[in-house]
PDB file of N, CA and C in Angstrom:
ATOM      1  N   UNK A   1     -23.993  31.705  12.895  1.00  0.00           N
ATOM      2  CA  UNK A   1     -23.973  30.715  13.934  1.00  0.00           C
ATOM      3  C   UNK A   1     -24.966  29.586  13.630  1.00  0.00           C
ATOM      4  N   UNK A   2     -26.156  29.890  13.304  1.00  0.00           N
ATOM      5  CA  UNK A   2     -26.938  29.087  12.966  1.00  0.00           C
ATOM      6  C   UNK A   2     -27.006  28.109  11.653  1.00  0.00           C
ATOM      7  N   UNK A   3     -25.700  28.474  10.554  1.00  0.00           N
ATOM      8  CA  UNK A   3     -25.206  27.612   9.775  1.00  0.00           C
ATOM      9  C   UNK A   3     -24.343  26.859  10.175  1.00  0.00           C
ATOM     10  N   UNK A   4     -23.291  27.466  11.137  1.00  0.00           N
ATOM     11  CA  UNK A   4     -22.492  26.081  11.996  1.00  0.00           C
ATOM     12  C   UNK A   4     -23.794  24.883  12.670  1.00  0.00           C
ATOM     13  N   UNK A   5     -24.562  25.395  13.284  1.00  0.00           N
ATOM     14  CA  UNK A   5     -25.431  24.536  14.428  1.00  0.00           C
ATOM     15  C   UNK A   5     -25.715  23.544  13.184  1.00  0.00           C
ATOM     16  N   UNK A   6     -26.385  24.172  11.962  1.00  0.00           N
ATOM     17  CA  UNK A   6     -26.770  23.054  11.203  1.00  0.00           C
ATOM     18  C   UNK A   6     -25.594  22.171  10.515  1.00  0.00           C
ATOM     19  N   UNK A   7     -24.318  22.186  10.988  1.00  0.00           N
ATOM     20  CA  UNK A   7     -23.390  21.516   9.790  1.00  0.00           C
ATOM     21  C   UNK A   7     -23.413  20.269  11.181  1.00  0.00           C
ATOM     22  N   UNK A   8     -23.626  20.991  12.408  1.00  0.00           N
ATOM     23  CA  UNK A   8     -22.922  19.827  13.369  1.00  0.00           C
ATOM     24  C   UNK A   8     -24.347  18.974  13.718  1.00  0.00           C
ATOM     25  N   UNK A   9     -25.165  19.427  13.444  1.00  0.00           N
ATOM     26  CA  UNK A   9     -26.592  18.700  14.175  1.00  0.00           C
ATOM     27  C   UNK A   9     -27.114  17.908  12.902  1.00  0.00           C
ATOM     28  N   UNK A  10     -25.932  17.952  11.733  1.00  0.00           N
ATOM     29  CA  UNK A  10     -26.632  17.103  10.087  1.00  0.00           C
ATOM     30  C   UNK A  10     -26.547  15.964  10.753  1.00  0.00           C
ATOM     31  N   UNK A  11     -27.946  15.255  10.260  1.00  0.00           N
ATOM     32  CA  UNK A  11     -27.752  13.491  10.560  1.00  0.00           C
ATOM     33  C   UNK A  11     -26.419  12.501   9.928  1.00  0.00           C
ATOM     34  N   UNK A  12     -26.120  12.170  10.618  1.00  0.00           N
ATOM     35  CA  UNK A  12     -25.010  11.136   9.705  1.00  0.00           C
ATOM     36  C   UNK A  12     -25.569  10.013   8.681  1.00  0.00           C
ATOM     37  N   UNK A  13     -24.968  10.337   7.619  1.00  0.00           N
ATOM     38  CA  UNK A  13     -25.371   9.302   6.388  1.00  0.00           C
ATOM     39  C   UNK A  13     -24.071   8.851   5.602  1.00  0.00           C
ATOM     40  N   UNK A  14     -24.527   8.113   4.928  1.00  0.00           N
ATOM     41  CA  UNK A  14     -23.136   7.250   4.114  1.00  0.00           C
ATOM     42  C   UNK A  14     -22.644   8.241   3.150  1.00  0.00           C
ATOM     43  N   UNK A  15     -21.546   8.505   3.285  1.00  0.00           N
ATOM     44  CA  UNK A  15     -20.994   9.280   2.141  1.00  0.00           C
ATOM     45  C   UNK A  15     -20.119   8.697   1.298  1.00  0.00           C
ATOM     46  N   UNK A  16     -20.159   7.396   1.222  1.00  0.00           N
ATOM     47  CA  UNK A  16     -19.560   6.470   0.424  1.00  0.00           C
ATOM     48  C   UNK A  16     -19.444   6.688  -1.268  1.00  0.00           C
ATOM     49  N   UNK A  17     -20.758   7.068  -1.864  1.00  0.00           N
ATOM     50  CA  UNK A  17     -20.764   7.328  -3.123  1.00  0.00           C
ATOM     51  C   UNK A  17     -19.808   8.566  -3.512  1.00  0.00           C
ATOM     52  N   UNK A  18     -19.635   9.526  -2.655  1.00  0.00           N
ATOM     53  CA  UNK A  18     -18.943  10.929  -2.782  1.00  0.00           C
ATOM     54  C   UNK A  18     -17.729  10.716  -2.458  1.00  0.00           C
ATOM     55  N   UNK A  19     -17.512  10.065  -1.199  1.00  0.00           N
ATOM     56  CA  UNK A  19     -16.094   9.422  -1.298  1.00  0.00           C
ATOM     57  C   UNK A  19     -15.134   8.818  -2.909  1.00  0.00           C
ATOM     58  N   UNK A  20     -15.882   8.349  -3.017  1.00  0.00           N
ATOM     59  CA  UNK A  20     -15.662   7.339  -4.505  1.00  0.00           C
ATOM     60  C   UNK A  20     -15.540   8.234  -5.115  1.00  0.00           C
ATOM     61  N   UNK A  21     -16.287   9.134  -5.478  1.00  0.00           N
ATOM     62  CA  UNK A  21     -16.465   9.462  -7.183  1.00  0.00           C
ATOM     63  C   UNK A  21     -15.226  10.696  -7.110  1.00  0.00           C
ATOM     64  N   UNK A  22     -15.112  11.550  -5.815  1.00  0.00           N
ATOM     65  CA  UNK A  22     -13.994  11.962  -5.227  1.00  0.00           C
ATOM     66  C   UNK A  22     -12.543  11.653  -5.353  1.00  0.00           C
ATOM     67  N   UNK A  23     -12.350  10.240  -5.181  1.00  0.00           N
ATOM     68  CA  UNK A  23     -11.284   9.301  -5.408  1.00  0.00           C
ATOM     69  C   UNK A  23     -11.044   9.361  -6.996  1.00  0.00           C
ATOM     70  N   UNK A  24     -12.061   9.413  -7.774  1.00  0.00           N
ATOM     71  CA  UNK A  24     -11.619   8.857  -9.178  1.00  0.00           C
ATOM     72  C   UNK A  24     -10.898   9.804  -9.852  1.00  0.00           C
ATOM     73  N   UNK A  25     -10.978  10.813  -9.306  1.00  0.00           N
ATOM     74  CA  UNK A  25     -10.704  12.563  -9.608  1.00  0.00           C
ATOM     75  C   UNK A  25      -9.375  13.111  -9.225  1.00  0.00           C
ATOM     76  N   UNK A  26      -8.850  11.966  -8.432  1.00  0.00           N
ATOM     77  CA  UNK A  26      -7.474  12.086  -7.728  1.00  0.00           C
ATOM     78  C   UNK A  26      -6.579  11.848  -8.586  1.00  0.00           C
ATOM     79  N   UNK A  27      -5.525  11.882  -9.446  1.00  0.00           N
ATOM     80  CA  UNK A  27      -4.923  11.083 -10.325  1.00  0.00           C
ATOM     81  C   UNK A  27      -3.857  10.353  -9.634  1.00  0.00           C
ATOM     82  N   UNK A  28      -3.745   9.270  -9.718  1.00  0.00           N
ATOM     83  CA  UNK A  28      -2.475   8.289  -9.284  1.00  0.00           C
ATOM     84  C   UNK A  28      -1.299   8.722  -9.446  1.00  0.00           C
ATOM     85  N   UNK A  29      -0.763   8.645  -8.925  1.00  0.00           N
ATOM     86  CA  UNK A  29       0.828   9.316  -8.778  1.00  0.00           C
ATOM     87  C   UNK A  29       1.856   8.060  -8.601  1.00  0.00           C
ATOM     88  N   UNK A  30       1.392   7.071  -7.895  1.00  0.00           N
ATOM     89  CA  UNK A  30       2.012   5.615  -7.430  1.00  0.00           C
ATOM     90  C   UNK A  30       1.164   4.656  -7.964  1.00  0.00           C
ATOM     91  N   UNK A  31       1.970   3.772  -8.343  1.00  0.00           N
ATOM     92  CA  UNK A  31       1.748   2.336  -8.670  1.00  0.00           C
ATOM     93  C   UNK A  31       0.748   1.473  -7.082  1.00  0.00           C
ATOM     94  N   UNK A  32       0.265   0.528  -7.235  1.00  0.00           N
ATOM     95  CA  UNK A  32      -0.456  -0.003  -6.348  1.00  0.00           C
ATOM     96  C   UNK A  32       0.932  -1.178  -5.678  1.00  0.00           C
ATOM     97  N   UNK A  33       1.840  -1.616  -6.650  1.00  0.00           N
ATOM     98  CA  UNK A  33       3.046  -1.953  -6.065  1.00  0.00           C
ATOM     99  C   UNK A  33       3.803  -1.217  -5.107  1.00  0.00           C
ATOM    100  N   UNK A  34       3.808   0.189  -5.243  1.00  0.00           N
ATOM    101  CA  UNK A  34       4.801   1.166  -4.273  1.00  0.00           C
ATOM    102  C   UNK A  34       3.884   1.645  -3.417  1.00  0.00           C
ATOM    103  N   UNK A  35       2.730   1.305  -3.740  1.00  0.00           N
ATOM    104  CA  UNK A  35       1.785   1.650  -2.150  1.00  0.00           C
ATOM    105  C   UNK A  35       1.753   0.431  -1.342  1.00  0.00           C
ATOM    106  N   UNK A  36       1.695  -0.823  -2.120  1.00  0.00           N
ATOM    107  CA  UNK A  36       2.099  -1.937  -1.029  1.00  0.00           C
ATOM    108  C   UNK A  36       3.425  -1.397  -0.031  1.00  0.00           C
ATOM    109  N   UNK A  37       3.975  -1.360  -0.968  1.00  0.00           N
ATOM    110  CA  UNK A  37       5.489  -0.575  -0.393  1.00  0.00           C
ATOM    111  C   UNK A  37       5.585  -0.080   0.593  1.00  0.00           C
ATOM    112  N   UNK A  38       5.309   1.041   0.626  1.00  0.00           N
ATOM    113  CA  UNK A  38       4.997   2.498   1.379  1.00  0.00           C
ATOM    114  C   UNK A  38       4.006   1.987   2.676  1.00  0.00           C
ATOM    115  N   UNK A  39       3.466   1.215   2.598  1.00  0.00           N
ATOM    116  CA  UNK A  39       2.382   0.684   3.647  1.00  0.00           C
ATOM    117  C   UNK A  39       2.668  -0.475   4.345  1.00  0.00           C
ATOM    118  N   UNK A  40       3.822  -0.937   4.032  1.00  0.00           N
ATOM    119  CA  UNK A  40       4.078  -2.037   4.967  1.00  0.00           C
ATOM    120  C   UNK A  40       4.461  -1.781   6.521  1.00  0.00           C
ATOM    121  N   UNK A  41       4.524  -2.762   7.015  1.00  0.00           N
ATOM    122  CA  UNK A  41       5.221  -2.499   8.437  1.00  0.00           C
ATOM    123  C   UNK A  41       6.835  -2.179   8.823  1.00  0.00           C
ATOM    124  N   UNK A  42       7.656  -1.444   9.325  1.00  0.00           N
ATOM    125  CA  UNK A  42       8.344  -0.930   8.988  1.00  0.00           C
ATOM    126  C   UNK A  42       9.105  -1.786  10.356  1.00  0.00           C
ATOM    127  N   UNK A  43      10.153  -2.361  10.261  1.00  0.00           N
ATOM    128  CA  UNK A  43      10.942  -3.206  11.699  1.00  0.00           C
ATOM    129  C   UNK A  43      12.026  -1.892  12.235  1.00  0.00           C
ATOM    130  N   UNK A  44      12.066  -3.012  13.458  1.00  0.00           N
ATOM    131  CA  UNK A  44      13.131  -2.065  14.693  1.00  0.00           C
ATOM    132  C   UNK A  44      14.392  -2.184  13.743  1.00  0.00           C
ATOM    133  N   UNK A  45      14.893  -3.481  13.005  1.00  0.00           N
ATOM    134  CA  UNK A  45      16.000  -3.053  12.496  1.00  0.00           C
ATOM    135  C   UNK A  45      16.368  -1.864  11.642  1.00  0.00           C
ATOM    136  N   UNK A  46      15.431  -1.641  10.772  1.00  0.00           N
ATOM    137  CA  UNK A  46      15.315  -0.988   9.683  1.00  0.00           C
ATOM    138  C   UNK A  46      15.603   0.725  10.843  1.00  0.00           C
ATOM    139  N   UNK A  47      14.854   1.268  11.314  1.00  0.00           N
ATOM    140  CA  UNK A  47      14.402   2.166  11.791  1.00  0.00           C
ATOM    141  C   UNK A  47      16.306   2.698  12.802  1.00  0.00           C
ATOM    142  N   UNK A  48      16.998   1.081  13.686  1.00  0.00           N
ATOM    143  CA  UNK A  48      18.083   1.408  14.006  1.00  0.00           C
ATOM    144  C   UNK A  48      19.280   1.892  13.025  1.00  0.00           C
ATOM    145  N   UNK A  49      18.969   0.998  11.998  1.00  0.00           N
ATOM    146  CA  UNK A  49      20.040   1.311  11.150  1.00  0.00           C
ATOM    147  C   UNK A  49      19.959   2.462  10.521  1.00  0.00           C
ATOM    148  N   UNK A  50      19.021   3.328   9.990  1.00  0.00           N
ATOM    149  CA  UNK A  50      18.631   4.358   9.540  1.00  0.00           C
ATOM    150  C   UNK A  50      19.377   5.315  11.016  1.00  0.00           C
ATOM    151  N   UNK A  51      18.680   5.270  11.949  1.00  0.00           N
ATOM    152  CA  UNK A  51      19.520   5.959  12.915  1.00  0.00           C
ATOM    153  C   UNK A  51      20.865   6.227  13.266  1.00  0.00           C
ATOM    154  N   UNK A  52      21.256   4.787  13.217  1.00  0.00           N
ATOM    155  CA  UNK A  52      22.960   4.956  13.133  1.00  0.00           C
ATOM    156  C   UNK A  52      23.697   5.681  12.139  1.00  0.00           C
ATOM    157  N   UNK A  53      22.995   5.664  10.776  1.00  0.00           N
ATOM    158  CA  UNK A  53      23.484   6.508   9.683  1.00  0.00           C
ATOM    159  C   UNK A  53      23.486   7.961   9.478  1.00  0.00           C
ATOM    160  N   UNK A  54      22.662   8.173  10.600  1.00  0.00           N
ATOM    161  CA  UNK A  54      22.189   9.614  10.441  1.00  0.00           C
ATOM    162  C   UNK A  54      23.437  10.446  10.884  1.00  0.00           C
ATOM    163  N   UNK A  55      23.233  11.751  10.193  1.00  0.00           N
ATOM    164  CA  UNK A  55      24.326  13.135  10.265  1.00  0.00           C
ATOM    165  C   UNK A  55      24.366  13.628  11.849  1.00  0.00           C
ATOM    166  N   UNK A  56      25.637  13.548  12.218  1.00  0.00           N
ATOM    167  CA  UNK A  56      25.747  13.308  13.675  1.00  0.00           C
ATOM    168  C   UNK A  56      25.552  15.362  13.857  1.00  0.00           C
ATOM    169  N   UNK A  57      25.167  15.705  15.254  1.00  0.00           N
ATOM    170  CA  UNK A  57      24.688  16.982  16.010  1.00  0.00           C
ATOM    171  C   UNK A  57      23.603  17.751  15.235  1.00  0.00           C
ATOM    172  N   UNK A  58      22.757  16.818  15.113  1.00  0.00           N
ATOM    173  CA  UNK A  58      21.757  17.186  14.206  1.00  0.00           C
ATOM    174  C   UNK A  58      20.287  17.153  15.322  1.00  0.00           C
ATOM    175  N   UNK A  59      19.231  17.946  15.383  1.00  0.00           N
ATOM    176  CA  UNK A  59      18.457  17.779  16.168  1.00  0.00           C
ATOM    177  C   UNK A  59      17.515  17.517  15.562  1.00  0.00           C
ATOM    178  N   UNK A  60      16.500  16.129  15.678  1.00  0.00           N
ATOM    179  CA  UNK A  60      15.541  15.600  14.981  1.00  0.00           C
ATOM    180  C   UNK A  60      14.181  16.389  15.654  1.00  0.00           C
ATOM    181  N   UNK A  61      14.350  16.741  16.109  1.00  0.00           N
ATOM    182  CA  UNK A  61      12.395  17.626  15.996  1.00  0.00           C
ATOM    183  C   UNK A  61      12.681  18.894  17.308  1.00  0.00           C
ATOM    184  N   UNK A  62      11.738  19.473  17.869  1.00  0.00           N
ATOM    185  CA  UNK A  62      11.855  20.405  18.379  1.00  0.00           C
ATOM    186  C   UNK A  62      12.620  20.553  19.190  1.00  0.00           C
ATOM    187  N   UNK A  63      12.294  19.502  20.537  1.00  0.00           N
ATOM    188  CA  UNK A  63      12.659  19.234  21.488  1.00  0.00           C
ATOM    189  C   UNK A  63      14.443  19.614  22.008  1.00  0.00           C
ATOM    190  N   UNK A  64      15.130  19.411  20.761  1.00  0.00           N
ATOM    191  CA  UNK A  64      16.760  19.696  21.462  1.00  0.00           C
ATOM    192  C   UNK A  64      17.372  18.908  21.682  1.00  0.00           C
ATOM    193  N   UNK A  65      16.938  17.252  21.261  1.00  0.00           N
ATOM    194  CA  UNK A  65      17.644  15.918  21.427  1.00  0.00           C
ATOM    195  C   UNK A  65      18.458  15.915  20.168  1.00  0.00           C
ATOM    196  N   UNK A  66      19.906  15.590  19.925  1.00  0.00           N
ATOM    197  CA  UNK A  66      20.358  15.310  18.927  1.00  0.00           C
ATOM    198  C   UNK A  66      20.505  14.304  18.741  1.00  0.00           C
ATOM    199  N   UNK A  67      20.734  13.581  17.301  1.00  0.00           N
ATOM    200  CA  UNK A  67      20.894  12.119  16.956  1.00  0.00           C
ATOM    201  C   UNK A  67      22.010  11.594  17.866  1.00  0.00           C
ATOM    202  N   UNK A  68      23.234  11.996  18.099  1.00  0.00           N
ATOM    203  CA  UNK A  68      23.613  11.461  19.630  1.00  0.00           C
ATOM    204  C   UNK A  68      23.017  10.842  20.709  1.00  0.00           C
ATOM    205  N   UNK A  69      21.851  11.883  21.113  1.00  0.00           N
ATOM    206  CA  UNK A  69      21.252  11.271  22.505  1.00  0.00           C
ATOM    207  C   UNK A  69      20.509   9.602  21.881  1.00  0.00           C
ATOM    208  N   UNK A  70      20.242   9.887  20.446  1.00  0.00           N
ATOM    209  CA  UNK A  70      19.280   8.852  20.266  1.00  0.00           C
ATOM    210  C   UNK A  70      20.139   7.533  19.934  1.00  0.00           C
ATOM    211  N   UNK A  71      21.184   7.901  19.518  1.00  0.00           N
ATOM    212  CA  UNK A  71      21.986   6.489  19.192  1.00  0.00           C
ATOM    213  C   UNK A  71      22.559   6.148  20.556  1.00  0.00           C
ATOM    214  N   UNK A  72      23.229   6.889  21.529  1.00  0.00           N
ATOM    215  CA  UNK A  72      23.758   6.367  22.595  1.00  0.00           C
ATOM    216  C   UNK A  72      22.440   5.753  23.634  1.00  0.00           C
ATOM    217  N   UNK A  73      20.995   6.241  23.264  1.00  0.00           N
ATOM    218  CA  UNK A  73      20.274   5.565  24.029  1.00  0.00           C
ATOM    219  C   UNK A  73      19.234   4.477  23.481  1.00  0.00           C
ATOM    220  N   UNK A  74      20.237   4.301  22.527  1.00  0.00           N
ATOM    221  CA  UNK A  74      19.394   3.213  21.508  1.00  0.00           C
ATOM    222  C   UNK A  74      18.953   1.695  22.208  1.00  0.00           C
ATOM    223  N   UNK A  75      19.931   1.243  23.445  1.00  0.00           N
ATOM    224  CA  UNK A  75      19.585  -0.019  24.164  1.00  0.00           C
ATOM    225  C   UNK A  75      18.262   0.494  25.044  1.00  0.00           C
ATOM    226  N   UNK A  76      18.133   1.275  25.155  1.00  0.00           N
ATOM    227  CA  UNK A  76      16.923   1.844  26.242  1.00  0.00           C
ATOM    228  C   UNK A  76      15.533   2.254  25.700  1.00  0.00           C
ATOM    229  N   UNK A  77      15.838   3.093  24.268  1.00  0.00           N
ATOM    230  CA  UNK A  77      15.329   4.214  23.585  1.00  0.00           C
ATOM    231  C   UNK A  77      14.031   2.942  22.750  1.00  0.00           C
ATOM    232  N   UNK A  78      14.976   2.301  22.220  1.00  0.00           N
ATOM    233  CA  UNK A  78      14.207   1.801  21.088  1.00  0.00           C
ATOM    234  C   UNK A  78      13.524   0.424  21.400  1.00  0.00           C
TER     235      UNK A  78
END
């Protein structure tokens, strides 16, 4: 217990250098072009049309909504 108390009561300091040297150790996998990419802002069009394409009675996450509910409530939804 008394090694937790000390991890949470450590003073805060820059961990900037460890960050870094951390980073260099990572190997790149992507170009700095396809991370522009990947990081842009993503529009309502883009996001509808992707929807409309999608494999119809399909349920996108837990909940029990199928891509149905989401395209027929796409004037409301989105």
């Amino acid at each position: 217990m008394n090694y937790q108390k000390g991890i949470l009561t450590e003073p805060e300091r820059d961990r900037g250098e460890e960050i870094e040297y951390i980073c260099k150790e990572i190997p790149r996998l992507i170009t700095n072009e396809q991370n522009k990419a990947l990081m842009r802002e993503v529009t309502m069009e883009e996001v509808e049309e992707i929807l409309m394409n999608m494999r119809k009675n399909k349920a996108l996450g837990p909940d029990g909504y199928t891509v149905e509910f989401f395209q027929a409530g796409w004037y409301f939804l989105g």
